[in-house]
PDB file of N, CA and C in Angstrom:
ATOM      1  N   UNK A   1      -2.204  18.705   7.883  1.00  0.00           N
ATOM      2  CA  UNK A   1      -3.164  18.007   8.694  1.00  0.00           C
ATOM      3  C   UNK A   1      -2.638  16.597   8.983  1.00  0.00           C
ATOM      4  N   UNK A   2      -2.688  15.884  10.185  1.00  0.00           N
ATOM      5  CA  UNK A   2      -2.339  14.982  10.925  1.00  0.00           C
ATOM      6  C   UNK A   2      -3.536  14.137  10.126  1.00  0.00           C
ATOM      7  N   UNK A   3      -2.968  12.810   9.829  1.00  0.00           N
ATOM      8  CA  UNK A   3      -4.084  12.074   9.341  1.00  0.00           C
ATOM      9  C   UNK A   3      -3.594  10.696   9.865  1.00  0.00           C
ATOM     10  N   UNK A   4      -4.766   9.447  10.521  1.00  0.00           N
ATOM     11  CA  UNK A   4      -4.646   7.910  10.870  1.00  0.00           C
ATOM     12  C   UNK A   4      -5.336   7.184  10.473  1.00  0.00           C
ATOM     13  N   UNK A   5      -4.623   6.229  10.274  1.00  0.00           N
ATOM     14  CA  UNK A   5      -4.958   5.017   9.391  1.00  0.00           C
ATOM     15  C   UNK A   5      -4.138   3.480   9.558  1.00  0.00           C
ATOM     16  N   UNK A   6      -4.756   2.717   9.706  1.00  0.00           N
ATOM     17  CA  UNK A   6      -3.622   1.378   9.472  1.00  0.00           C
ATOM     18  C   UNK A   6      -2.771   1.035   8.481  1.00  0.00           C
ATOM     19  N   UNK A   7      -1.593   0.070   8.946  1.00  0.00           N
ATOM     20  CA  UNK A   7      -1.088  -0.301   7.739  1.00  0.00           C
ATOM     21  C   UNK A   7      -1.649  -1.528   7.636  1.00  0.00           C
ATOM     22  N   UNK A   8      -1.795  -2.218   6.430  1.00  0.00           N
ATOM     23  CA  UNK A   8      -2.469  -3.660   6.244  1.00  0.00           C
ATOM     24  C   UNK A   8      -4.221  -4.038   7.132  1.00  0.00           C
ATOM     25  N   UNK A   9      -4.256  -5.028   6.679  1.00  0.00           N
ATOM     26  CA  UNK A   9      -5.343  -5.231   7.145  1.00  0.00           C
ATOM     27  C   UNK A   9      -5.586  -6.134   8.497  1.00  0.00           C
ATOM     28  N   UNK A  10      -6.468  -6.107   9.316  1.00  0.00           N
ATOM     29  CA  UNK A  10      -6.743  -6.870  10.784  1.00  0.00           C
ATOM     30  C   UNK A  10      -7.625  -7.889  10.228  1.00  0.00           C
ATOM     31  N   UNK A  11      -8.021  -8.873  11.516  1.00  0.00           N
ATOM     32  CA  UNK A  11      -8.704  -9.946  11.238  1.00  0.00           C
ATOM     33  C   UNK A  11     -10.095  -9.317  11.216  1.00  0.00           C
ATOM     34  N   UNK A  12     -10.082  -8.671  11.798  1.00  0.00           N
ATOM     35  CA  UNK A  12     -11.569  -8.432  11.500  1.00  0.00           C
ATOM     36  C   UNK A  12     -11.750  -8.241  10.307  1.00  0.00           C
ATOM     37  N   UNK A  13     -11.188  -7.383   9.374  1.00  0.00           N
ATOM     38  CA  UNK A  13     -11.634  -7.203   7.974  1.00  0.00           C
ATOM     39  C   UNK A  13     -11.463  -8.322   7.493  1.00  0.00           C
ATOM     40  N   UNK A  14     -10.600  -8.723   7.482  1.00  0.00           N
ATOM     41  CA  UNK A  14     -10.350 -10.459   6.429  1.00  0.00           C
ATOM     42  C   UNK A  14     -11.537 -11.469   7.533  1.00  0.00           C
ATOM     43  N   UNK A  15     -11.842 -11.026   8.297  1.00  0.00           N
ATOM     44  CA  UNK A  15     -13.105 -12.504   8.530  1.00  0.00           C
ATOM     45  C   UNK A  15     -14.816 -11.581   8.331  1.00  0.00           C
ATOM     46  N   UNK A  16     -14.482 -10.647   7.813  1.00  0.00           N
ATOM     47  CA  UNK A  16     -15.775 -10.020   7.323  1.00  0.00           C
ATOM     48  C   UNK A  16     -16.440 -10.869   5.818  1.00  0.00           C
ATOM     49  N   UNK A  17     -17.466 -10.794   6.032  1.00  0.00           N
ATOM     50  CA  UNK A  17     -17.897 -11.238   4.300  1.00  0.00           C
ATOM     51  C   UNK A  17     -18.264  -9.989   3.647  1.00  0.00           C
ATOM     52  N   UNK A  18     -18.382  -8.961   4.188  1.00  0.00           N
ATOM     53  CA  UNK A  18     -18.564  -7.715   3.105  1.00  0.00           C
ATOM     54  C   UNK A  18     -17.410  -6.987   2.776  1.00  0.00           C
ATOM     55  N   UNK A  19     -16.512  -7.129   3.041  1.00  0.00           N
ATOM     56  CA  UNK A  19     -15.318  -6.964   2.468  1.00  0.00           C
ATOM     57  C   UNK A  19     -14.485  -7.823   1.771  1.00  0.00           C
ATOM     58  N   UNK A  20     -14.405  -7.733   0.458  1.00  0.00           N
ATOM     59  CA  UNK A  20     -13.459  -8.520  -0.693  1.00  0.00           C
ATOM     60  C   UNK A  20     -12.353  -8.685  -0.942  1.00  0.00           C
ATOM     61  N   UNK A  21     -11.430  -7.599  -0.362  1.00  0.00           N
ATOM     62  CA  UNK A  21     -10.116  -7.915  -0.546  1.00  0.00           C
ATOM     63  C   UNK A  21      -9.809  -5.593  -0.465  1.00  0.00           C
ATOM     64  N   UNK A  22      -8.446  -5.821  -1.089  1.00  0.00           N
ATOM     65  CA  UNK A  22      -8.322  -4.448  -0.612  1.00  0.00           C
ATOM     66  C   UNK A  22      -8.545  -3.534  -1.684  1.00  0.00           C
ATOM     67  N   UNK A  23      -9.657  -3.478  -2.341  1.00  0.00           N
ATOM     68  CA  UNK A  23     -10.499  -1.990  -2.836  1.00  0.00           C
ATOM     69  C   UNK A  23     -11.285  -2.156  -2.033  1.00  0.00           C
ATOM     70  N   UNK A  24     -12.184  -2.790  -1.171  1.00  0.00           N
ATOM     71  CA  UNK A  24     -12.559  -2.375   0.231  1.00  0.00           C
ATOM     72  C   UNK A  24     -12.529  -1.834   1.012  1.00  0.00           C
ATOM     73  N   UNK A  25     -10.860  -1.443   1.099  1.00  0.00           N
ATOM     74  CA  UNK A  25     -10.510  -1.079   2.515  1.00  0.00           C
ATOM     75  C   UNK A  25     -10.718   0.236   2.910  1.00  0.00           C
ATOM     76  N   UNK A  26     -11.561   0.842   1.853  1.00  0.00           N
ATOM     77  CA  UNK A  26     -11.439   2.595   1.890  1.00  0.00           C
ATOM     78  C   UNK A  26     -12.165   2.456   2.966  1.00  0.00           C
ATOM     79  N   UNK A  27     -13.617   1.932   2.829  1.00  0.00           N
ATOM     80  CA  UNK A  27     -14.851   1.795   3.478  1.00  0.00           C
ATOM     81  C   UNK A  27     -14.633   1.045   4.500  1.00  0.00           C
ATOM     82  N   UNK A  28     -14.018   0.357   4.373  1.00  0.00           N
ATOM     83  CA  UNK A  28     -13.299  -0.693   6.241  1.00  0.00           C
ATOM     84  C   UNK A  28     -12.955   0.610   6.996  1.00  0.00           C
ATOM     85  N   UNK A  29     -11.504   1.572   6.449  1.00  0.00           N
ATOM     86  CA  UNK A  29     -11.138   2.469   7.025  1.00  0.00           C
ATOM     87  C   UNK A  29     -11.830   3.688   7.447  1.00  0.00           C
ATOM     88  N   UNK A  30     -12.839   4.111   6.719  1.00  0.00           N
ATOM     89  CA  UNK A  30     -13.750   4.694   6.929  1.00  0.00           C
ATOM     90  C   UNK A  30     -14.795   4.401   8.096  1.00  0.00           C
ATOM     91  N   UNK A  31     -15.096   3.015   8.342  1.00  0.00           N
ATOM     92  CA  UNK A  31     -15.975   2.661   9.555  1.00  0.00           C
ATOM     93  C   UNK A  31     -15.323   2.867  10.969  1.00  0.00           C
ATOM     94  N   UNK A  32     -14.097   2.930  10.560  1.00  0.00           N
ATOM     95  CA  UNK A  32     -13.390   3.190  12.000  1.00  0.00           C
ATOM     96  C   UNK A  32     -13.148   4.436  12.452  1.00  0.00           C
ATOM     97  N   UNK A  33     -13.577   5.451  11.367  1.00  0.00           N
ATOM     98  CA  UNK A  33     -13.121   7.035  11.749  1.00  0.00           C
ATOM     99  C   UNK A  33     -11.923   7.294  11.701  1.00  0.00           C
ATOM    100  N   UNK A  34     -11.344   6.302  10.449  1.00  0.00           N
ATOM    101  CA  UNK A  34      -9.992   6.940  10.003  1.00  0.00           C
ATOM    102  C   UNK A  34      -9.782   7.702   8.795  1.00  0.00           C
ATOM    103  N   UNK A  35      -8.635   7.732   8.262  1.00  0.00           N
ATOM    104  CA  UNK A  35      -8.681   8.658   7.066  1.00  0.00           C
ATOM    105  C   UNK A  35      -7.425   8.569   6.245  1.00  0.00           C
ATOM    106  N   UNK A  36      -6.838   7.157   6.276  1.00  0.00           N
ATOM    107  CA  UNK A  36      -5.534   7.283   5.751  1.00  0.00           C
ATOM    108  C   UNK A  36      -5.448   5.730   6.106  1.00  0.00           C
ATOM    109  N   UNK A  37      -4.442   4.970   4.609  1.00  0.00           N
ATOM    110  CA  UNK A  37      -4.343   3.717   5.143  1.00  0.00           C
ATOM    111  C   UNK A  37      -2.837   3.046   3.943  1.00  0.00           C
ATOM    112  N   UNK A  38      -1.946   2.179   4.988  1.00  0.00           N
ATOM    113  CA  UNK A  38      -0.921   1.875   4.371  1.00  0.00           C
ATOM    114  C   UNK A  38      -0.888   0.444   3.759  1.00  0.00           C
ATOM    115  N   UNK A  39      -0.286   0.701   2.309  1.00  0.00           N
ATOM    116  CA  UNK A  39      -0.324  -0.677   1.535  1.00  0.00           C
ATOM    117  C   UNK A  39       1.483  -1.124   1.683  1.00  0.00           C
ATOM    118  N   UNK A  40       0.752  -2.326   2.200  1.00  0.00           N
ATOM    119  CA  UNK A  40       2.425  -2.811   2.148  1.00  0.00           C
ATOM    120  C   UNK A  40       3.027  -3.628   1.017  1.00  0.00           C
ATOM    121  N   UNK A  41       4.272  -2.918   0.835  1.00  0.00           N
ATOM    122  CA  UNK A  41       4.898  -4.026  -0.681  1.00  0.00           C
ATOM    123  C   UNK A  41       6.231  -4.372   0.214  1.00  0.00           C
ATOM    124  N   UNK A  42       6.171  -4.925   1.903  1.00  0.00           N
ATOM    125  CA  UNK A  42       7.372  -5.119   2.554  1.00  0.00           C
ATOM    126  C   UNK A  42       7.741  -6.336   1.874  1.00  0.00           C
ATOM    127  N   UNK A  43       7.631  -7.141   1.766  1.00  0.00           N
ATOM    128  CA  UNK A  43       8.275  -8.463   0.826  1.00  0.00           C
ATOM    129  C   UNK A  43       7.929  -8.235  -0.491  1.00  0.00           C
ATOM    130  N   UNK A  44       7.847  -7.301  -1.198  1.00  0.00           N
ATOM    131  CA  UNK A  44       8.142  -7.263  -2.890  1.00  0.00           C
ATOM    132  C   UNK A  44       6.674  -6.220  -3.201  1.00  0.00           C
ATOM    133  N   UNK A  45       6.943  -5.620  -4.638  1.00  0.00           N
ATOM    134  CA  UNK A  45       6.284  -5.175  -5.343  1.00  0.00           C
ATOM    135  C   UNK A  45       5.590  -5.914  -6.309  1.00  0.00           C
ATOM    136  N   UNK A  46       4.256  -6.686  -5.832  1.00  0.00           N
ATOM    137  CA  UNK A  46       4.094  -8.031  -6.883  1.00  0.00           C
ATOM    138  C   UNK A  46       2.592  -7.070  -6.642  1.00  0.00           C
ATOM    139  N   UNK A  47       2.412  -6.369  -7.665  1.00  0.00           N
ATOM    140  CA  UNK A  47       0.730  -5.754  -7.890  1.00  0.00           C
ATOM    141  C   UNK A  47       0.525  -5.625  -9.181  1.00  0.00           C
ATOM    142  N   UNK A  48      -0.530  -6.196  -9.653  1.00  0.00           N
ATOM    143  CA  UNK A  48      -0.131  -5.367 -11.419  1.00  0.00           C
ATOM    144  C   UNK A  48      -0.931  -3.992 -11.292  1.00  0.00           C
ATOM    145  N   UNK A  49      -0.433  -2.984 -12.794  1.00  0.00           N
ATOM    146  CA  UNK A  49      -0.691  -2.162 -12.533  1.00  0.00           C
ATOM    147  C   UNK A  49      -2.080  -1.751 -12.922  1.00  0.00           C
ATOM    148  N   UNK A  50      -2.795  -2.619 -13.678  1.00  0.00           N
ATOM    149  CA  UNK A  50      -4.321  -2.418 -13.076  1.00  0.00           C
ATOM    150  C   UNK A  50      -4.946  -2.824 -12.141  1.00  0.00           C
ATOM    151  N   UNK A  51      -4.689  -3.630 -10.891  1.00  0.00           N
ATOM    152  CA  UNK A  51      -5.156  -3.908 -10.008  1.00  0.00           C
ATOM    153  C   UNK A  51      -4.607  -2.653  -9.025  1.00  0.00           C
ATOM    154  N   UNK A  52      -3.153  -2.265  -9.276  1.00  0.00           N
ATOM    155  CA  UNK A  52      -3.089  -0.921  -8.805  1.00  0.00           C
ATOM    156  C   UNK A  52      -3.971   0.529  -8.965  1.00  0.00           C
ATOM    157  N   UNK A  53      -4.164   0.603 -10.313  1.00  0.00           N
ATOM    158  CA  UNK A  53      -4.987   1.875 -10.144  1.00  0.00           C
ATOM    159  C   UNK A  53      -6.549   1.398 -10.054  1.00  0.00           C
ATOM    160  N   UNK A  54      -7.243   0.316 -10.112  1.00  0.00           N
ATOM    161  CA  UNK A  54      -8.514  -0.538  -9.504  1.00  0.00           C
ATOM    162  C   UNK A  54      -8.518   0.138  -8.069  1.00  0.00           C
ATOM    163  N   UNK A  55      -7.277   0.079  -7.296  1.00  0.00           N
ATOM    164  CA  UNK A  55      -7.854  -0.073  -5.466  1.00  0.00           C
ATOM    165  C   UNK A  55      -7.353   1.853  -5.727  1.00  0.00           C
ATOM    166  N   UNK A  56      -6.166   1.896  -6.020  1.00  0.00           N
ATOM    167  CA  UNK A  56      -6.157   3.416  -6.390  1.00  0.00           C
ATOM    168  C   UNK A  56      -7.444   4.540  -6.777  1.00  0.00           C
ATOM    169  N   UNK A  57      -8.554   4.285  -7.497  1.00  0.00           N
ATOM    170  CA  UNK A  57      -9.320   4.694  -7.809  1.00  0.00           C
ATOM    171  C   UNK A  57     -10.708   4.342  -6.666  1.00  0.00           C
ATOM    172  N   UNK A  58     -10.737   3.227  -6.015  1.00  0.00           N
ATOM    173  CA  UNK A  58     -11.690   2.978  -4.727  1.00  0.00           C
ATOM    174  C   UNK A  58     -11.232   4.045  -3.603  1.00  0.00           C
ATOM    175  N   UNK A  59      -9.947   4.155  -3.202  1.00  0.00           N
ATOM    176  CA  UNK A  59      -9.303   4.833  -2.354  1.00  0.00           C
ATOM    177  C   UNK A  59     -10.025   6.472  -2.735  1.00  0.00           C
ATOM    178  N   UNK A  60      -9.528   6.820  -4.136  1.00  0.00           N
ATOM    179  CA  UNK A  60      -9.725   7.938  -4.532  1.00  0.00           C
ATOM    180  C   UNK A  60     -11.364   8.387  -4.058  1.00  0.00           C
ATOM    181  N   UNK A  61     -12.255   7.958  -4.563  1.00  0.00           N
ATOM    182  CA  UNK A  61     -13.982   7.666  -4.600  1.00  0.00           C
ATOM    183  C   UNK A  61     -14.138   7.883  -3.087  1.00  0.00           C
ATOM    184  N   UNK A  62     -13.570   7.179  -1.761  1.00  0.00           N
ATOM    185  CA  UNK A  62     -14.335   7.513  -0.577  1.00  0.00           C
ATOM    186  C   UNK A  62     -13.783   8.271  -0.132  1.00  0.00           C
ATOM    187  N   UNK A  63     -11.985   8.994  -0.618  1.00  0.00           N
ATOM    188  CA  UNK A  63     -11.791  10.172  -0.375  1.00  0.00           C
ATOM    189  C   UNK A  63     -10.599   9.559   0.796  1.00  0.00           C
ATOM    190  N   UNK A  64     -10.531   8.293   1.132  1.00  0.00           N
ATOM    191  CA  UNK A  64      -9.329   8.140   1.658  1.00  0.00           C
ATOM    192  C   UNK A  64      -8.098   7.944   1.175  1.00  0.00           C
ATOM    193  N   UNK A  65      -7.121   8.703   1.900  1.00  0.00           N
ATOM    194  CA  UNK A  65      -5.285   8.642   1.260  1.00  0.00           C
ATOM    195  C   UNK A  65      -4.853   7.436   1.349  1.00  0.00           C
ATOM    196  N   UNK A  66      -4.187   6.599   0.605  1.00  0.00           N
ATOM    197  CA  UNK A  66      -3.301   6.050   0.317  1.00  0.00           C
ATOM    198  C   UNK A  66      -2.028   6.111   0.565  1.00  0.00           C
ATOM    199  N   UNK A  67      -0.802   5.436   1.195  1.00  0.00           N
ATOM    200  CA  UNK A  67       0.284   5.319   1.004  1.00  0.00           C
ATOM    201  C   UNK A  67       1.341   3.780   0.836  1.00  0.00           C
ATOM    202  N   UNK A  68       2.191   4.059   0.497  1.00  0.00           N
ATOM    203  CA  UNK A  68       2.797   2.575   0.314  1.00  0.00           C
ATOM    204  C   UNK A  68       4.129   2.222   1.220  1.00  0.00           C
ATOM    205  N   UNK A  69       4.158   1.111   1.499  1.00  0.00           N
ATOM    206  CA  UNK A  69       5.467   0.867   2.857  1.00  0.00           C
ATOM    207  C   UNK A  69       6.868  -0.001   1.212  1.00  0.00           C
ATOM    208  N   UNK A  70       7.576   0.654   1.203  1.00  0.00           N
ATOM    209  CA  UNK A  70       8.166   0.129  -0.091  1.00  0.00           C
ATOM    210  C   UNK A  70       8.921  -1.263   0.552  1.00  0.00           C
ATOM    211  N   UNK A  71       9.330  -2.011  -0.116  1.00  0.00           N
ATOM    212  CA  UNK A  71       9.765  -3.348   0.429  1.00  0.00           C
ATOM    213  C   UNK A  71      11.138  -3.037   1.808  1.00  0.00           C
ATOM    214  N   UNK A  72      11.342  -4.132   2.430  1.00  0.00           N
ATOM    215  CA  UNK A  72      11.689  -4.307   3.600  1.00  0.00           C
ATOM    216  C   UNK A  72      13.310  -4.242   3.426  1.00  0.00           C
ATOM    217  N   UNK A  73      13.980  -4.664   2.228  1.00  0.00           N
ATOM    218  CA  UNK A  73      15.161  -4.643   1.356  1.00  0.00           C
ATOM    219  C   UNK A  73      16.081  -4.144   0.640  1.00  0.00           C
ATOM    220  N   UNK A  74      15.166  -3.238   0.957  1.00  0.00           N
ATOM    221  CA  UNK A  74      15.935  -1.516   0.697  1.00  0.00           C
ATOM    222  C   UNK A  74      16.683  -1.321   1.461  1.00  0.00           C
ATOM    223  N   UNK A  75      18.473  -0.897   0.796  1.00  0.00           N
ATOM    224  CA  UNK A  75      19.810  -1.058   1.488  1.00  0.00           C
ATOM    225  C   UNK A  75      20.387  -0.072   0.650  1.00  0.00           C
ATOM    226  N   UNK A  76      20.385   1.147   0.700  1.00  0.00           N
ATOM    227  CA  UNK A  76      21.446   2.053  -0.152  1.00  0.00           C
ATOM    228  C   UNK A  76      22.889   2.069   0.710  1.00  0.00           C
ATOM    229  N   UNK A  77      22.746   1.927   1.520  1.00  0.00           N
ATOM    230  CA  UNK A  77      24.543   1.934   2.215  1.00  0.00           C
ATOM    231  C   UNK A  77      25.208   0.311   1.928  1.00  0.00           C
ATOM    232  N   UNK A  78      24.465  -0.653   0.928  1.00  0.00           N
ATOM    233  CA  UNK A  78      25.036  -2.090   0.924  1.00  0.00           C
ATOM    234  C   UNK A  78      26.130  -1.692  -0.480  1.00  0.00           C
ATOM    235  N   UNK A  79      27.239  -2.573  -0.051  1.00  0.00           N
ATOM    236  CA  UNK A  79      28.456  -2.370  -0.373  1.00  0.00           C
ATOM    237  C   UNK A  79      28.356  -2.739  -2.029  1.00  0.00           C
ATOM    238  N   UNK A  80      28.028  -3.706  -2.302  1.00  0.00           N
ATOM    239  CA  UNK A  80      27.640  -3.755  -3.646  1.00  0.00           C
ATOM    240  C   UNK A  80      26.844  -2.979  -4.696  1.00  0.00           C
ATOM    241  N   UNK A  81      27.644  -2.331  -5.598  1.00  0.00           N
ATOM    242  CA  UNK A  81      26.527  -1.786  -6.453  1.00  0.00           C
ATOM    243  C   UNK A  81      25.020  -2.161  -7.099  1.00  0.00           C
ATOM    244  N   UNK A  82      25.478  -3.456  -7.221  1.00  0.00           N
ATOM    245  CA  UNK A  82      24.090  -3.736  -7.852  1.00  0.00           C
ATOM    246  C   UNK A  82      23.096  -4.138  -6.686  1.00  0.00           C
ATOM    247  N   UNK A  83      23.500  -3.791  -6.042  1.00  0.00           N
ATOM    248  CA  UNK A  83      22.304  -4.418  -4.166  1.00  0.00           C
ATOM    249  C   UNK A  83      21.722  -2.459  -4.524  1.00  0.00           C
ATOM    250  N   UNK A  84      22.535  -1.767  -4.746  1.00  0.00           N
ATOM    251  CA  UNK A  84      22.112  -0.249  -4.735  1.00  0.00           C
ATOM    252  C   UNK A  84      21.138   0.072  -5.181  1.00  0.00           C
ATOM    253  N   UNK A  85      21.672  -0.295  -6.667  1.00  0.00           N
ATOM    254  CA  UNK A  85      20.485   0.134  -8.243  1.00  0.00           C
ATOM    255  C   UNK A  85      19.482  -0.887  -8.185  1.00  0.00           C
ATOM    256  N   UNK A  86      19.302  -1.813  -7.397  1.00  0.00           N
ATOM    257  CA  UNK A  86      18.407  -2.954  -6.879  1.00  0.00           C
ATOM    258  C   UNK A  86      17.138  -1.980  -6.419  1.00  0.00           C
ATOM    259  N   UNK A  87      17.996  -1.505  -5.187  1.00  0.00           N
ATOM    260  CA  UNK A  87      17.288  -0.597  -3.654  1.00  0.00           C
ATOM    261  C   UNK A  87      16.279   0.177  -4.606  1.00  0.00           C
ATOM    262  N   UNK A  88      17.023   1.564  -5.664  1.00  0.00           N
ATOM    263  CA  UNK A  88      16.510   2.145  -6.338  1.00  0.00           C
ATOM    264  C   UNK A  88      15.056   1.661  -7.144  1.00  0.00           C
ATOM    265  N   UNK A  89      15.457   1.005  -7.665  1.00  0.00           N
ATOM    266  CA  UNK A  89      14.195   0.174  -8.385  1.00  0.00           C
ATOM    267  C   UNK A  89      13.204   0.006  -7.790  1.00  0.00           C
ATOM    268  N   UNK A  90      13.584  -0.972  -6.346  1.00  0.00           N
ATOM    269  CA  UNK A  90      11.941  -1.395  -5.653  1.00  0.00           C
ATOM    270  C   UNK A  90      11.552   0.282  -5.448  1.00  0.00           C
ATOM    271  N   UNK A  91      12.045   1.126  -5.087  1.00  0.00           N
ATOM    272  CA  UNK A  91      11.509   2.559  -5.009  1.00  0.00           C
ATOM    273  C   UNK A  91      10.587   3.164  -5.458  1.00  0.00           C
ATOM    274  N   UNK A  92      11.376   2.905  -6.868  1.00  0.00           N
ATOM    275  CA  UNK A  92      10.335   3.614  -8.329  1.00  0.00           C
ATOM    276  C   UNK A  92       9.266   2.752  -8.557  1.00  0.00           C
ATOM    277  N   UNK A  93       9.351   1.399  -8.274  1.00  0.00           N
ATOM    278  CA  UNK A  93       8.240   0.373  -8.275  1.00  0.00           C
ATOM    279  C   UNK A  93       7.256   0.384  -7.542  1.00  0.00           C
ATOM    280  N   UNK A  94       7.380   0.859  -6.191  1.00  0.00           N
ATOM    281  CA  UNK A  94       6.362   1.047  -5.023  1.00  0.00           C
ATOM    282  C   UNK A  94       5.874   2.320  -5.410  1.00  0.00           C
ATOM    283  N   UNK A  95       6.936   3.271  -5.582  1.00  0.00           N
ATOM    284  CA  UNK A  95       6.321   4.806  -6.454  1.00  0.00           C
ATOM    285  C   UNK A  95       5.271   4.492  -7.646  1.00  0.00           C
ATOM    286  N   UNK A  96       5.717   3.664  -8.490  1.00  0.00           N
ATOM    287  CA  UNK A  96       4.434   3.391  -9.463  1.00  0.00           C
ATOM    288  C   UNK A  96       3.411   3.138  -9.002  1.00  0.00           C
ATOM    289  N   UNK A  97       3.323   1.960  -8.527  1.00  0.00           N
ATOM    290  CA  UNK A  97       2.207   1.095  -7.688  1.00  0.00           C
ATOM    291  C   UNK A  97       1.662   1.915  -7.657  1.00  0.00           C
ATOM    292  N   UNK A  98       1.978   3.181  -6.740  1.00  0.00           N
ATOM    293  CA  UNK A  98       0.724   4.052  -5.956  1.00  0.00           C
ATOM    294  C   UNK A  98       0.437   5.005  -6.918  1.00  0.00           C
ATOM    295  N   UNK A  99       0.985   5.261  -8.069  1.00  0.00           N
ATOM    296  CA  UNK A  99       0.145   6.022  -9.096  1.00  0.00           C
ATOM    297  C   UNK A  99       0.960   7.232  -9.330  1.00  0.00           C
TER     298      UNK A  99
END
């Protein structure tokens, strides 16, 4: 099944006062008649992991999917090894994040 959703959030949600931040966003995404919505870790994986499974578990509850955009820095063809096993990492890190 084809499913849409935004990535990040619009001004409208951030100049809403009934929305708090993003365990919200199930129900933001939901008002729009979507069904799917992307968390971005494009400049780094900085979430802890209970604030991860916090919005993880809101997501879960209104029944909307989740996915994650892994950082922007990800380079497996960069010539240096350790730029590689770098790449790898933010991977498994954005893989955590989302549970």
């Amino acid at each position: 099944m084809i499913k849409f959703g935004p990535s990040g959030s619009d001004e409208v949600f951030g100049a809403s006062p009934q929305y708090r931040g993003t365990v919200d966003m199930p129900l933001y995404v939901k008002s729009l008649g979507l069904d799917c919505f992307e968390y971005s870790f494009g400049k780094g994986v900085r979430m802890s992991t209970e604030t991860a499974h916090t919005i993880g578990a809101a997501f879960e509850r209104e029944g909307v999917e989740i996915s994650v955009h892994a950082p922007y820095f990800i380079n497996f063809a960069n010539p240096d090894p350790e730029k590689i096993q770098n790449s790898f990492g933010y991977v498994v890190a954005s893989l955590e994040a989302l549970g």
